[in-house]
Protein backbone atom coordinates (compact mmCIF):
# COMPACT_ATOMS: atom_id res chain seq x y z
CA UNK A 1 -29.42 2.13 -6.45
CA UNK A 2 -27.85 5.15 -7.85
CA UNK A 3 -28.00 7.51 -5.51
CA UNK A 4 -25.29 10.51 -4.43
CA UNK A 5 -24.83 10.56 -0.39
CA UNK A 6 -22.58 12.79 -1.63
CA UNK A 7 -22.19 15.65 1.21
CA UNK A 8 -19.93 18.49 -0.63
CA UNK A 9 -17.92 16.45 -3.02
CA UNK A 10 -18.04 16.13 -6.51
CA UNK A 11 -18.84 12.78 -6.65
CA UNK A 12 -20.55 11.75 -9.96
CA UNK A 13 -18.01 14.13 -11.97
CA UNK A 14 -15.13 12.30 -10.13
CA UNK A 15 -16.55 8.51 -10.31
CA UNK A 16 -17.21 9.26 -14.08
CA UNK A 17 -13.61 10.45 -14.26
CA UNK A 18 -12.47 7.28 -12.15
CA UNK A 19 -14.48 4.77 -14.49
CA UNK A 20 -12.95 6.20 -17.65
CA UNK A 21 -9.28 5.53 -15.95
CA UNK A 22 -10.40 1.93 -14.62
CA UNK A 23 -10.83 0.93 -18.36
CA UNK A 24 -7.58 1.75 -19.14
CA UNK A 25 -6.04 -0.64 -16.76
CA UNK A 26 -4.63 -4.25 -18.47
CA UNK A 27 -7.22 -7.36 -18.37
CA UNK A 28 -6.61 -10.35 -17.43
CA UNK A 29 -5.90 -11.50 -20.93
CA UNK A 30 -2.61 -9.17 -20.69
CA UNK A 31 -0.72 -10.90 -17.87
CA UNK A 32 -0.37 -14.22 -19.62
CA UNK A 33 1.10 -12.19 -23.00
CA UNK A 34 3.56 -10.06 -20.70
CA UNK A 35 4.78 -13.57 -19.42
CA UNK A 36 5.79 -14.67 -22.37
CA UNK A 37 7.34 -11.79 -23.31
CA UNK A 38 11.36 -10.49 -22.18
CA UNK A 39 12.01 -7.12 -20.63
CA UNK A 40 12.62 -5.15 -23.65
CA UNK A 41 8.85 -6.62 -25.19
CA UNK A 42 7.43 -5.83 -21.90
CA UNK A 43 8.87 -2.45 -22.14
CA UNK A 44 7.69 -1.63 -25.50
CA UNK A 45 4.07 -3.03 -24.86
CA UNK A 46 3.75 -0.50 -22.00
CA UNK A 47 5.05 2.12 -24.36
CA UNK A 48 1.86 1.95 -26.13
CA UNK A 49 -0.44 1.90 -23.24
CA UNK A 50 -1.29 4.13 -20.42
CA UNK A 51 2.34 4.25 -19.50
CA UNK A 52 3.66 5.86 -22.37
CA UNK A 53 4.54 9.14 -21.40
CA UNK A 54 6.91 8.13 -18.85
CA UNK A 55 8.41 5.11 -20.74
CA UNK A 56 9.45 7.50 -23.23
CA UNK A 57 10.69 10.06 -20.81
CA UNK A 58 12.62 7.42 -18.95
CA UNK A 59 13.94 5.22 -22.54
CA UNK A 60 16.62 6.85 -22.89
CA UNK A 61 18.59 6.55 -19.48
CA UNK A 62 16.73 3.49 -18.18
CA UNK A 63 16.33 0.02 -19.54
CA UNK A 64 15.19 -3.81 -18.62
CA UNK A 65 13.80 -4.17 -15.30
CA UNK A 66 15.05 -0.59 -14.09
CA UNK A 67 12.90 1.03 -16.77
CA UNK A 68 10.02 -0.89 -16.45
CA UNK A 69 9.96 -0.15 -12.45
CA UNK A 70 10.75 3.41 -12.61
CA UNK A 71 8.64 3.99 -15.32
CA UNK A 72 5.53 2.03 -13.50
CA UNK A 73 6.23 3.65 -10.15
CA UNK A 74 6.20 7.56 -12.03
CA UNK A 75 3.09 6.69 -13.73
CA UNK A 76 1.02 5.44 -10.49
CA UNK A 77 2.62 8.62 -9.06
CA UNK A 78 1.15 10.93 -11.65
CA UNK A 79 -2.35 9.08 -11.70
CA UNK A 80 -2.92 9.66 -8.63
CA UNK A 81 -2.38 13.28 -8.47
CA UNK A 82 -4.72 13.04 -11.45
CA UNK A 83 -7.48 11.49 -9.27
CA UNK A 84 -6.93 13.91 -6.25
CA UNK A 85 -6.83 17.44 -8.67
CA UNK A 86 -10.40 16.48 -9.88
CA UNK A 87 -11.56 15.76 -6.73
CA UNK A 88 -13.41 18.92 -4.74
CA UNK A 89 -14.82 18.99 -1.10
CA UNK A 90 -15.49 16.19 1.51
CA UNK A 91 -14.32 13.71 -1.64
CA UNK A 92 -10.93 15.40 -2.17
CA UNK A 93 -10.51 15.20 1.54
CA UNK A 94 -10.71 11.56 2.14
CA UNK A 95 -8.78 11.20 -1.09
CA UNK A 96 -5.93 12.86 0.08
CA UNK A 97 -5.95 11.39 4.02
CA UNK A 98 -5.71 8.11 2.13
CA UNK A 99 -3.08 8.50 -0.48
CA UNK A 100 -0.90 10.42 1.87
CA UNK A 101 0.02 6.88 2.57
CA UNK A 102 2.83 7.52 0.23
CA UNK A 103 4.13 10.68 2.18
CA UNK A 104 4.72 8.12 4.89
CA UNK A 105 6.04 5.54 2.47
CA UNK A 106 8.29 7.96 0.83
CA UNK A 107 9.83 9.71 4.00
CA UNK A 108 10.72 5.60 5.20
CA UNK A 109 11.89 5.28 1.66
CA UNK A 110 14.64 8.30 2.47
CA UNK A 111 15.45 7.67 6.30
CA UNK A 112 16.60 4.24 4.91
CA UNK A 113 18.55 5.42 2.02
CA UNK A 114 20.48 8.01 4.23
CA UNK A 115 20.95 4.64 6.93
CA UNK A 116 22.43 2.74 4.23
CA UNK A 117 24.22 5.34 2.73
CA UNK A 118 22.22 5.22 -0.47
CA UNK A 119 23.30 8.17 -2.78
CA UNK A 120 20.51 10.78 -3.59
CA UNK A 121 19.59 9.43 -7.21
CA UNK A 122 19.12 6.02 -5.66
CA UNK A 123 16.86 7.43 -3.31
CA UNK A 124 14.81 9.79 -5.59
CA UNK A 125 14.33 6.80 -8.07
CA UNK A 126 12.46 4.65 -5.01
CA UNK A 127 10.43 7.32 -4.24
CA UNK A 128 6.35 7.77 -5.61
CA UNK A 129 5.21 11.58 -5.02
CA UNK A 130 1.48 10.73 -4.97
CA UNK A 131 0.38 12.23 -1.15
CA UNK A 132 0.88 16.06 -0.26
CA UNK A 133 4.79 16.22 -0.25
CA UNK A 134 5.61 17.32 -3.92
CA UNK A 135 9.16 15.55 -5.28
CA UNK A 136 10.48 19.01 -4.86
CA UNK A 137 10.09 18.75 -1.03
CA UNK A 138 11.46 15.41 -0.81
CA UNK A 139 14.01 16.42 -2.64
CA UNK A 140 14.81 18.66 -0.35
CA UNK A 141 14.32 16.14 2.51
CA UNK A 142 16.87 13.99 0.64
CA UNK A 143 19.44 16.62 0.45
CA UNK A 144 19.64 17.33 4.25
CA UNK A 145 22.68 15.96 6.13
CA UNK A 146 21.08 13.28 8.41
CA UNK A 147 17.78 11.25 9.63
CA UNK A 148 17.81 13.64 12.43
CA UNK A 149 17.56 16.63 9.92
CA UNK A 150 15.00 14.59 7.79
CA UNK A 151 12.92 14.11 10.93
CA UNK A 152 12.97 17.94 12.21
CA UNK A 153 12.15 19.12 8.53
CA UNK A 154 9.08 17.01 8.96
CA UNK A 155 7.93 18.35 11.92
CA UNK A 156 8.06 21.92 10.72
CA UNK A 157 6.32 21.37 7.63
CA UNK A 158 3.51 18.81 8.36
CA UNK A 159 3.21 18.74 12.23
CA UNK A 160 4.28 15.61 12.63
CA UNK A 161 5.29 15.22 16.30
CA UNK A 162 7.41 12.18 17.09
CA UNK A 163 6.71 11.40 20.95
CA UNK A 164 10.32 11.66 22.78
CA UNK A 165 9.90 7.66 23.88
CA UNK A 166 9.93 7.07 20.14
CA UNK A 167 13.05 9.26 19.26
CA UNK A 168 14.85 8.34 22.45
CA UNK A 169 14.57 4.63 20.90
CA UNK A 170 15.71 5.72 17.88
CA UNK A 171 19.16 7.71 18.69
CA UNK A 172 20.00 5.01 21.47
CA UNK A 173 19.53 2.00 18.79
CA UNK A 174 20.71 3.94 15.68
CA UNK A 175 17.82 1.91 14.24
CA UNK A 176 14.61 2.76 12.47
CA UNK A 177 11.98 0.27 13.28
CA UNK A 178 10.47 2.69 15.88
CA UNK A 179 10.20 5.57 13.62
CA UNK A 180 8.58 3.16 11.13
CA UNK A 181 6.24 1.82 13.44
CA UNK A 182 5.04 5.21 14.61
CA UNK A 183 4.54 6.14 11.37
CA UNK A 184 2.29 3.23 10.37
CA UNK A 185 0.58 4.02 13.09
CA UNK A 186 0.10 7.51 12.70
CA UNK A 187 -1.27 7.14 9.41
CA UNK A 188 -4.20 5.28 10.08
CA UNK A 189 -4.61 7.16 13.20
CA UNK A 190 -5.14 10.20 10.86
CA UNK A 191 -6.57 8.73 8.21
CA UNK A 192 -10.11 7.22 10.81
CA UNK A 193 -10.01 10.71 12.03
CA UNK A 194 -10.34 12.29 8.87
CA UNK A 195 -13.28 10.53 7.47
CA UNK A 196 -16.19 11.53 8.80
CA UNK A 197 -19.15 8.69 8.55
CA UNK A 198 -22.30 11.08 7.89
CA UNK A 199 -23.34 8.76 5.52
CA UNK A 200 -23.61 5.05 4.35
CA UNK A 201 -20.57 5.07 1.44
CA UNK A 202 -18.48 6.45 4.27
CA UNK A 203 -19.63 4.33 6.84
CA UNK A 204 -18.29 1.32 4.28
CA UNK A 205 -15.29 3.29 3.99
CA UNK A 206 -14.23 3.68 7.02
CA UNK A 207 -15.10 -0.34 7.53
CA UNK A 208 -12.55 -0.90 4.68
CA UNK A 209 -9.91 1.00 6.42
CA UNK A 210 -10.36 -0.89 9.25
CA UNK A 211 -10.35 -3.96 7.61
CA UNK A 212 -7.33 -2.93 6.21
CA UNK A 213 -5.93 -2.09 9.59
CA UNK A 214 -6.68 -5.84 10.47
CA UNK A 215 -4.63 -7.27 7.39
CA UNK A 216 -1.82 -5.33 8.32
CA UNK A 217 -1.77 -6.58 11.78
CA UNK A 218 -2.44 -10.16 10.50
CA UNK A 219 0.40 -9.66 8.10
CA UNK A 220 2.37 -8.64 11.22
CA UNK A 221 1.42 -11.65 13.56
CA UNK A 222 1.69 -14.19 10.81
CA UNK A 223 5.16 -13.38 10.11
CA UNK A 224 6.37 -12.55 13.80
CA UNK A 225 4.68 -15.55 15.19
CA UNK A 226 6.20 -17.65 12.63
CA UNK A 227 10.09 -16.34 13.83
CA UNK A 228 8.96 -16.86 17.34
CA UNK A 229 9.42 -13.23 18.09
CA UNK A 230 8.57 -12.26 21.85
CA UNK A 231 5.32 -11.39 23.09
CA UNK A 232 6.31 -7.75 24.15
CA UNK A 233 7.69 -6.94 20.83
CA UNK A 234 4.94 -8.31 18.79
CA UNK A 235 2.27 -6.02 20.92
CA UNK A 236 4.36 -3.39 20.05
CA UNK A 237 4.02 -3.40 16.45
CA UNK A 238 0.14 -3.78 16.30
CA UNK A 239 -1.92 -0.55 14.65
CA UNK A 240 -5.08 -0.03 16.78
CA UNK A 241 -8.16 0.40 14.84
CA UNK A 242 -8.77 -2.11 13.28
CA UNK A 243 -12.42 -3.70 12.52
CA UNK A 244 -12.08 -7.66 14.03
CA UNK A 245 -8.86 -7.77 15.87
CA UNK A 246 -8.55 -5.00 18.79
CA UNK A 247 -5.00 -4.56 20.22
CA UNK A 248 -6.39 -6.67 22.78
CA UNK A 249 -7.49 -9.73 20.64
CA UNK A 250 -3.78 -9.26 18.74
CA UNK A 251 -2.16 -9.86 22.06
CA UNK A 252 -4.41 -12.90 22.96
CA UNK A 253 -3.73 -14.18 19.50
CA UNK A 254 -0.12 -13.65 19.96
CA UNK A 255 0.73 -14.72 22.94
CA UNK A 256 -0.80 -18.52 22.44
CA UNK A 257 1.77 -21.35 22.42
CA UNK A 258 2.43 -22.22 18.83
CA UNK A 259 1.72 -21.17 15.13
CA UNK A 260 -0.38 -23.94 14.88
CA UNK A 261 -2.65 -22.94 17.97
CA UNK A 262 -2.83 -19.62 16.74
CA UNK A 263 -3.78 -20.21 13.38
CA UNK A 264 -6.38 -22.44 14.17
CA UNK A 265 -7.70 -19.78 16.21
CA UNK A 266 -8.45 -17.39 12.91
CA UNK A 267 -11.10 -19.61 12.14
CA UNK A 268 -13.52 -17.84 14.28
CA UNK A 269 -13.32 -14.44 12.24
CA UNK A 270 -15.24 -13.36 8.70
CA UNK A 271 -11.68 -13.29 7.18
CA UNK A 272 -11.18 -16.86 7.54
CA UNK A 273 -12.65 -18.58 4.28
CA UNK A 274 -10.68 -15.96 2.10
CA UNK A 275 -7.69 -17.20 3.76
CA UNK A 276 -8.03 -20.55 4.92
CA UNK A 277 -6.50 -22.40 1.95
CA UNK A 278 -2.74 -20.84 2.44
CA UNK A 279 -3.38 -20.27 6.27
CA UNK A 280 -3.38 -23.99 5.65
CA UNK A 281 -0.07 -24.22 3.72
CA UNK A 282 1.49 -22.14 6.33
CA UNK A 283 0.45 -24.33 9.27
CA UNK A 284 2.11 -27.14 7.57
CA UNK A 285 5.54 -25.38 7.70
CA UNK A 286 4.95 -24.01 3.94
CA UNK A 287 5.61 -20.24 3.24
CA UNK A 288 3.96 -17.56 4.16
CA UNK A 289 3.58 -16.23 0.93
CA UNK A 290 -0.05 -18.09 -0.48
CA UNK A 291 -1.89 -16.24 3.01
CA UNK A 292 0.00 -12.90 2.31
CA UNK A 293 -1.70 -12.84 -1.42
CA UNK A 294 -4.76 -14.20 -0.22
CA UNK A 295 -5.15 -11.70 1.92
CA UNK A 296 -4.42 -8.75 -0.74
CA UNK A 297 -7.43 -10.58 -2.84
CA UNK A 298 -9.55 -10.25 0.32
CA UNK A 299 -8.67 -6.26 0.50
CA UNK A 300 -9.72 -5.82 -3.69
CA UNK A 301 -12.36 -7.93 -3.48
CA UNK A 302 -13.98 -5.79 -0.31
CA UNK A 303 -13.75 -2.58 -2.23
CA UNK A 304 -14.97 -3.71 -5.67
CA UNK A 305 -18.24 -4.88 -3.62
CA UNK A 306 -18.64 -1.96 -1.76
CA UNK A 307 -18.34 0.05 -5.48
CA UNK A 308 -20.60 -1.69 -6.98
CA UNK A 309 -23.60 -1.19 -4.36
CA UNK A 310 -23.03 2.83 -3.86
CA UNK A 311 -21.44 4.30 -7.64
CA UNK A 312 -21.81 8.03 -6.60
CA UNK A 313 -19.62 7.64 -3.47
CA UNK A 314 -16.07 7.44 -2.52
CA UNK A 315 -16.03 4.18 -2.84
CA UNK A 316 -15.42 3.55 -6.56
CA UNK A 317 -12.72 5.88 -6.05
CA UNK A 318 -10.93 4.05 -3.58
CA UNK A 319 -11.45 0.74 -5.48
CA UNK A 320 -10.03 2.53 -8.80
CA UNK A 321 -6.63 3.72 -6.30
CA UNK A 322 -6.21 -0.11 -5.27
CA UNK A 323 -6.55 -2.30 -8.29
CA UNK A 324 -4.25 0.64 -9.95
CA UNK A 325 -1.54 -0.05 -7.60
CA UNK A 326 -2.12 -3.74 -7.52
CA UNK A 327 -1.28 -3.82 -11.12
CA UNK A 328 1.35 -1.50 -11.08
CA UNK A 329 3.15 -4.22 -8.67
CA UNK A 330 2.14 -6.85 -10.95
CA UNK A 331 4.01 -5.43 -13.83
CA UNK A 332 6.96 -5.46 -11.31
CA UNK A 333 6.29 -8.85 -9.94
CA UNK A 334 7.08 -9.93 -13.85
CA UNK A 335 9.76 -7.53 -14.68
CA UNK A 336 11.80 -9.17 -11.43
CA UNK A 337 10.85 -12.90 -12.06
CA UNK A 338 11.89 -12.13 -15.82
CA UNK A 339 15.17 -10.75 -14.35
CA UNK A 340 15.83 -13.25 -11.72
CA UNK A 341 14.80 -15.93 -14.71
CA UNK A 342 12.07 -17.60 -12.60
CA UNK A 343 10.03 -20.18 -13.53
CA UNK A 344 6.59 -19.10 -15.37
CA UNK A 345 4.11 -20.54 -13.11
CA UNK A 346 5.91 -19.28 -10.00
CA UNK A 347 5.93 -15.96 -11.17
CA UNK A 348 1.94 -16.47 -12.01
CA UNK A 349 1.30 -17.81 -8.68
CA UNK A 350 2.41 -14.58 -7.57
CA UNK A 351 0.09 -12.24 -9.33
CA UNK A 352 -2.97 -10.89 -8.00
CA UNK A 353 -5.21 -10.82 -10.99
């Protein structure tokens, strides 16, 4: 059905546009060729591909695995400023509530270079301006004295209002985990309150953000549950919101005995099947690693449905932003494995293709 529930957006213009980019991206036929190339091959074959422009820029200071990461990182960065500039209305909105994502990712990115004493190039070359804050700003943000600084800039600029529990924690720990948990949850908090579900497409939409909400806070209990790590502090970290598992089912879930016991327990939610294979590996003591890709597969696959069934929406949009950034880390996955001379198929197994 081809049909725009559109509301003030420019929605066919900017799904056309979004199409045209989504062709651009490398098949499945590429990853097994970049496999069997080294970093300098890899390097040139993304020379003469979407990536050019900033493997050039980058060629001559940059090279192996440092090129190849920088380069990717710049060019996600740029695409999607792309995608928001030719976005209008209701459409640019949601756009930019969801990519500022990376305003949060970047502004973690410098509080923990300036923890680790990490000099400013080191930071800046982490860092992907695709939200609202420009790289002048966080340039700027980089080259104030402390976190403290960083923080106050922050909450001039963008409003961002760190409760005095939070910052209290902060100062008397010296660490960052409760500034980065806030965050996390601060984003989705204002990302759900900026989509407004008038219609269908955005009715799916906001049901993929809160499915995404849940694989975060899977990711979360899988791991913590795994190290044993105390009931209180697990609670803690869980992001309301999210579409299966309430704060309240999260605490059930983590407060049973044993991985085992709580794992089994996942088999009573829609997620299951798409993770039940490495849900399985991890029961048996195996890594976590087969249930943490299985359930970035779940996330893609969700989003490619939903664009299929409304094209004149936000949601081909939003499945255009993923599978972008999914294969910008898959470039990276290789460029490491390459580096760190890992086998071939482990590096494969770790794709998401």
């Amino acid at each position: 059905m081809l049909f725009n529930l559109s509301g003030k957006g420019n929605y066919p213009y900017a799904c056309a546009r979004a199409k045209a980019k989504k062709s651009l991206l490398l098949t499945k036929d590429n990853y097994p060729k970049l496999l069997m190339m080294d970093l300098s091959e890899i390097g040139r074959f993304l020379g003469e591909t979407q990536y050019q422009a900033e493997i050039t820029e980058l060629a001559s200071r940059y090279s192996g695995v440092n090129l190849i990461e920088l380069g990717t990182s710049r060019n996600l960065a740029r695409t999607y400023s792309d995608i928001l500039g030719f976005c209008t209305g209701d459409l640019r909105d949601m756009i930019e509530a969801y990519l500022c994502r990376w305003d949060f990712w970047n502004l973690k990115t410098i509080l923990r270079g300036k923890y680790y004493g990490a000099s400013a190039e080191e930071i800046q070359e982490d860092l992907v301006p695709a939200g609202k804050l420009s790289a002048e700003h966080l340039n700027s943000l980089i080259a104030l004295e402390g976190n403290t600084e960083v923080l106050e800039a922050i909450r001039r600029k963008e409003g961002l209002c760190i409760p005095d529990e939070v910052m209290t924690a902060f100062e008397e720990s010296g660490a960052l985990d409760p500034i980065e948990d806030f965050l996390d949850k601060i984003y989705y908090a204002r990302l759900l309150e900026r989509i407004r579900p008038t219609n269908k497409p955005k009715k799916l939409f906001v049901s993929f953000v809160k499915k995404e909400i849940d694989v975060t806070n899977l990711r979360t209990l899988l791991k913590l549950k795994r190290a044993d790590t105390p009931l209180g502090r697990m609670c803690d970290l869980f992001i309301d919101g999210g579409e299966e598992l309430n704060l309240r089912t999260l605490s059930r879930l983590a407060g049973l005995e044993d991985f085992r016991q709580m794992a089994d327990e996942l088999s009573n939610f829609k997620f299951f099947e798409s993770i039940s294979e490495g849900l399985e590996e991890a029961k048996n003591g195996e890594s976590l690693s087969e249930v943490m890709f299985e359930l970035q597969k779940y996330l893609v696959r969700q989003s490619e449905r939903f664009s299929h069934i409304y094209p004149l929406s936000v949601l081909p949009v939003l499945d255009f932003l993923l599978r972008k950034k999914i294969e910008v880390d898959n470039i990276r996955i290789i460029a490491r494995g390459k580096e760190s001379r890992m086998d071939l198929d482990v590096i494969k197994n770790l794709l998401v293709v």
